[in-house]
C-alpha atoms as a PDB file:
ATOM      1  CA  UNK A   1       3.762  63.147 -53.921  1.00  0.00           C
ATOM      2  CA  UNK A   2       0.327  63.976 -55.671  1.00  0.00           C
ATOM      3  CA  UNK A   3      -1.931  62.244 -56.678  1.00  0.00           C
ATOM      4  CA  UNK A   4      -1.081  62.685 -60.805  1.00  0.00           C
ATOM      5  CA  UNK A   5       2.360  62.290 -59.786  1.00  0.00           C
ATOM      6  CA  UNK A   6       0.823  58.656 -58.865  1.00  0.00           C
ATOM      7  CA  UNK A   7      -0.850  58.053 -61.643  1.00  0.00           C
ATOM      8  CA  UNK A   8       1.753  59.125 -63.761  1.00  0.00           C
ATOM      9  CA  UNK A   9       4.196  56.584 -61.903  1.00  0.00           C
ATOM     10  CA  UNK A  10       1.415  54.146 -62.444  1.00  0.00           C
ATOM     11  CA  UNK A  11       0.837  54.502 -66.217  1.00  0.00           C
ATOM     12  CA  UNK A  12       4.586  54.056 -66.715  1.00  0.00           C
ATOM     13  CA  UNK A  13       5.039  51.217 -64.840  1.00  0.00           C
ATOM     14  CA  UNK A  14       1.889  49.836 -66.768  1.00  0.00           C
ATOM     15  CA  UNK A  15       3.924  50.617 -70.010  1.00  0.00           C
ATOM     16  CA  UNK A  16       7.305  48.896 -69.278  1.00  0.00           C
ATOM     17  CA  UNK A  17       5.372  45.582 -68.093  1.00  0.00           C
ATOM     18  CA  UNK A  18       3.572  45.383 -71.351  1.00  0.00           C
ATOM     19  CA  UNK A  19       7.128  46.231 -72.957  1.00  0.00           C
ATOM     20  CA  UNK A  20       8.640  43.796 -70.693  1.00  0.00           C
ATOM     21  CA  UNK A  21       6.363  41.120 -71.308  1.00  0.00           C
ATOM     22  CA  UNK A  22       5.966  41.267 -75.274  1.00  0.00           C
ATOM     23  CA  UNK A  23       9.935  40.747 -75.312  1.00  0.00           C
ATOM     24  CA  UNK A  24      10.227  38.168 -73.418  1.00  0.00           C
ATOM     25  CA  UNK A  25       7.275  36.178 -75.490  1.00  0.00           C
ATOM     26  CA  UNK A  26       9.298  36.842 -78.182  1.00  0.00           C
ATOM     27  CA  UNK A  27      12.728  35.364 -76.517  1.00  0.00           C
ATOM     28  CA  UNK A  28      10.889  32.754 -75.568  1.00  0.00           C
ATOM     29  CA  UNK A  29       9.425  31.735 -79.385  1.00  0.00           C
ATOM     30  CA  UNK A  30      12.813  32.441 -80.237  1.00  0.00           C
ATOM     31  CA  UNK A  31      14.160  29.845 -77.587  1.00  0.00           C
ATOM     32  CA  UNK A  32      11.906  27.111 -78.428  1.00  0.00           C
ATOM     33  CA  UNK A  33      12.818  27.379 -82.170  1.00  0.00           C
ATOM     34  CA  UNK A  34      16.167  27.056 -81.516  1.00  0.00           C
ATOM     35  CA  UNK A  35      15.678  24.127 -79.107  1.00  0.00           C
ATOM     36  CA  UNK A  36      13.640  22.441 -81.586  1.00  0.00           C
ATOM     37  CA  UNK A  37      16.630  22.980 -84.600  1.00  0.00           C
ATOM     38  CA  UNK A  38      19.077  21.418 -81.968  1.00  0.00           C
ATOM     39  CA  UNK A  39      16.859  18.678 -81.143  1.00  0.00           C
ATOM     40  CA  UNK A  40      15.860  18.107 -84.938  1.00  0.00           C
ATOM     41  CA  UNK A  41      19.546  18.253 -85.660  1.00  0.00           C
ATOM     42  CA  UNK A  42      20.352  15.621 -82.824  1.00  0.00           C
ATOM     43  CA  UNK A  43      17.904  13.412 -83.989  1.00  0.00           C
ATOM     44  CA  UNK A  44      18.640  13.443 -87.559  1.00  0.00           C
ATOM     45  CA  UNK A  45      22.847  13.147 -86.627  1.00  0.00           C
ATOM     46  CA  UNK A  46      21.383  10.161 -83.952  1.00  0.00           C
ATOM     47  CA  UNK A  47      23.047  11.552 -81.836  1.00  0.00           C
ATOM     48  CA  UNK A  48      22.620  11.114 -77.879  1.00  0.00           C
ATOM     49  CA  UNK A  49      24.182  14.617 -76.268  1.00  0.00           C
ATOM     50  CA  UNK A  50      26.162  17.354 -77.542  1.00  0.00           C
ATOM     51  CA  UNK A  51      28.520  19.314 -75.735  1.00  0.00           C
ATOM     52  CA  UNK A  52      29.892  23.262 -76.450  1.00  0.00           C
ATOM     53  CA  UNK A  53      31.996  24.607 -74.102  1.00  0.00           C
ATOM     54  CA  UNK A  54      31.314  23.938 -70.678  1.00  0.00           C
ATOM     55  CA  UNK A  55      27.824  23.296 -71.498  1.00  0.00           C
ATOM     56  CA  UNK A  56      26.300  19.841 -72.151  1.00  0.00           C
ATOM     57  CA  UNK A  57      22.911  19.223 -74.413  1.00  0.00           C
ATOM     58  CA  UNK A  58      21.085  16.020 -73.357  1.00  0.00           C
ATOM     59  CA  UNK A  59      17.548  15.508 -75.399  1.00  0.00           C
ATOM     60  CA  UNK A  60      15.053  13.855 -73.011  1.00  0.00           C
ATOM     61  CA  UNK A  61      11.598  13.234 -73.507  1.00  0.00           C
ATOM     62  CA  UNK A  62       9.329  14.798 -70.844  1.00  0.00           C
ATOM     63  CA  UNK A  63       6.271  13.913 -69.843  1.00  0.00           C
ATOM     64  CA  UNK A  64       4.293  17.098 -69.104  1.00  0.00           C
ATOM     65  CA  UNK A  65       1.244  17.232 -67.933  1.00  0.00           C
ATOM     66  CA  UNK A  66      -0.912  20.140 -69.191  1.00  0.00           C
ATOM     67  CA  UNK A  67      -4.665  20.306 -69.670  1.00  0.00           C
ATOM     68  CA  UNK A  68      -5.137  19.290 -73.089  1.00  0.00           C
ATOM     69  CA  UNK A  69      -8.874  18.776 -73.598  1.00  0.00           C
ATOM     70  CA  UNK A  70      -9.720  16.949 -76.707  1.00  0.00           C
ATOM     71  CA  UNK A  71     -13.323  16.712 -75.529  1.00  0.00           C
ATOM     72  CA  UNK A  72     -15.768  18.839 -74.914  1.00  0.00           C
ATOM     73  CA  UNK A  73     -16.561  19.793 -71.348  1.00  0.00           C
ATOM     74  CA  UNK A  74     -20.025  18.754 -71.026  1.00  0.00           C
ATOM     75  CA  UNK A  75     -19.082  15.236 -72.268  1.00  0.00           C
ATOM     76  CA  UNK A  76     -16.227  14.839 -69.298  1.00  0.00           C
ATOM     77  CA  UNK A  77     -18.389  16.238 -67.194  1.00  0.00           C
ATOM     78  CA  UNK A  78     -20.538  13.431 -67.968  1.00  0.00           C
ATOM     79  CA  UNK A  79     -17.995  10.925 -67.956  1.00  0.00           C
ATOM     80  CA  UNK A  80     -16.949  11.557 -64.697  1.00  0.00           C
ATOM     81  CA  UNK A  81     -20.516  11.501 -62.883  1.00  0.00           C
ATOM     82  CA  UNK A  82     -20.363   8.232 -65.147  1.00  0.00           C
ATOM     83  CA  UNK A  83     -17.014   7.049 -63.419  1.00  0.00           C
ATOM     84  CA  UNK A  84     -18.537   8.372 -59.596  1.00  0.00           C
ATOM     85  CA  UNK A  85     -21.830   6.012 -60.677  1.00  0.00           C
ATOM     86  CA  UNK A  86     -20.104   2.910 -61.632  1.00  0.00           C
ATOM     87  CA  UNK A  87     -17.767   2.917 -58.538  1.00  0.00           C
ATOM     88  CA  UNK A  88     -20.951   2.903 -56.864  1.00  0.00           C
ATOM     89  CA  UNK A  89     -21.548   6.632 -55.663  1.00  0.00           C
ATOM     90  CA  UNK A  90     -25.499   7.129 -55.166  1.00  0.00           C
ATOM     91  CA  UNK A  91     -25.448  11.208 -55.561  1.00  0.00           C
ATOM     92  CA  UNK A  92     -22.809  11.104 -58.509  1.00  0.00           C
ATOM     93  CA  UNK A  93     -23.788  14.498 -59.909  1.00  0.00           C
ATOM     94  CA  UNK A  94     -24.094  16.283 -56.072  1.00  0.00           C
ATOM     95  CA  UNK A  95     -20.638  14.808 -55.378  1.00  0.00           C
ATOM     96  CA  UNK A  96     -18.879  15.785 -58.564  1.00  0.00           C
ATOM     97  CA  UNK A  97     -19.928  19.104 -58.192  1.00  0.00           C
ATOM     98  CA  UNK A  98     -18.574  18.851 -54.452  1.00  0.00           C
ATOM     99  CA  UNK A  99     -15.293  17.741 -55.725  1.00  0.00           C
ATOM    100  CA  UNK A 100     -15.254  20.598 -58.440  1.00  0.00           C
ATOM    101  CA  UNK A 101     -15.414  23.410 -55.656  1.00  0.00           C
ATOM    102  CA  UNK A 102     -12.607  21.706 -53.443  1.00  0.00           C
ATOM    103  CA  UNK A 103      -9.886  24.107 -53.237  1.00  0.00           C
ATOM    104  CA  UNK A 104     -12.122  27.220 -54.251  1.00  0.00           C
ATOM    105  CA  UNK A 105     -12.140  30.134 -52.009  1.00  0.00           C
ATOM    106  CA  UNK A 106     -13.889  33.428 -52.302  1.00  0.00           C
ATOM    107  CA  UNK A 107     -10.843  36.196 -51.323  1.00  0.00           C
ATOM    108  CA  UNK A 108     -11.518  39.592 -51.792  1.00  0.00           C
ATOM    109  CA  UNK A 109      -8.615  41.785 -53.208  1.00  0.00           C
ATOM    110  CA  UNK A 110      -8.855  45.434 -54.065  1.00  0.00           C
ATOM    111  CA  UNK A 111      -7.821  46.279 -57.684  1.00  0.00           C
ATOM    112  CA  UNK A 112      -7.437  49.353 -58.723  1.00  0.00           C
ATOM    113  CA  UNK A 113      -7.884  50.227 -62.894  1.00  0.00           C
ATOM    114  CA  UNK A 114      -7.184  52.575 -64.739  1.00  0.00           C
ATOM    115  CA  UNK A 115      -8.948  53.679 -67.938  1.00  0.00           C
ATOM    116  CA  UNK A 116      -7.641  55.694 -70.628  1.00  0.00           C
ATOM    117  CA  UNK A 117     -10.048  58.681 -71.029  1.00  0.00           C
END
């Protein structure tokens, strides 16, 4: 193969994943507005599961845990030094920023873009 048969191949490819990926943010609005009608529906009938078919609806509350930040980041940056001080920590800012680079790694990956000209 050549090289523009390459980057040809690669501008496709690059065309179905955007295709790809606006549908399926649209199934999945779709989904979670008709899971909330079937929960609001539930809820309003009180009742605990419905069943269609061979399929079984149970609404649960789940406890997810997302980062939600209500506060701005300098102020719970702050408040942890604050918590790292009061638990007695002499270097609470050196060790909080210790803590925040845990787990970071530099890794070097080759990426290749492509620009529209």
């Amino acid at each position: 193969m050549s090289i523009k048969n390459d980057v040809t191949e690669l501008q496709k490819i690059n065309a179905e994943i955007t295709r790809l990926y606006k549908s399926i943010k649209q199934l999945r609005e779709a989904k979670a507005t008709v899971e909330r009608r079937i929960a609001e529906y539930m809820e309003n009938e009180e009742l605990p599961a419905v069943k269609d078919r061979s399929k079984g609806i149970v609404v649960k509350l789940n406890k997810e845990t997302k980062k939600v930040f209500d506060t701005p980041k300098k102020s719970r940056i702050q408040e942890a030094i604050s918590i790292l001080q009061s638990a007695g920590v002499r270097d609470a800012e050196e060790v909080y920023s210790k803590i925040k680079d845990v787990g970071r790694s530099s890794v070097e990956k080759t990426v290749l873009r492509v620009n529209k000209i």
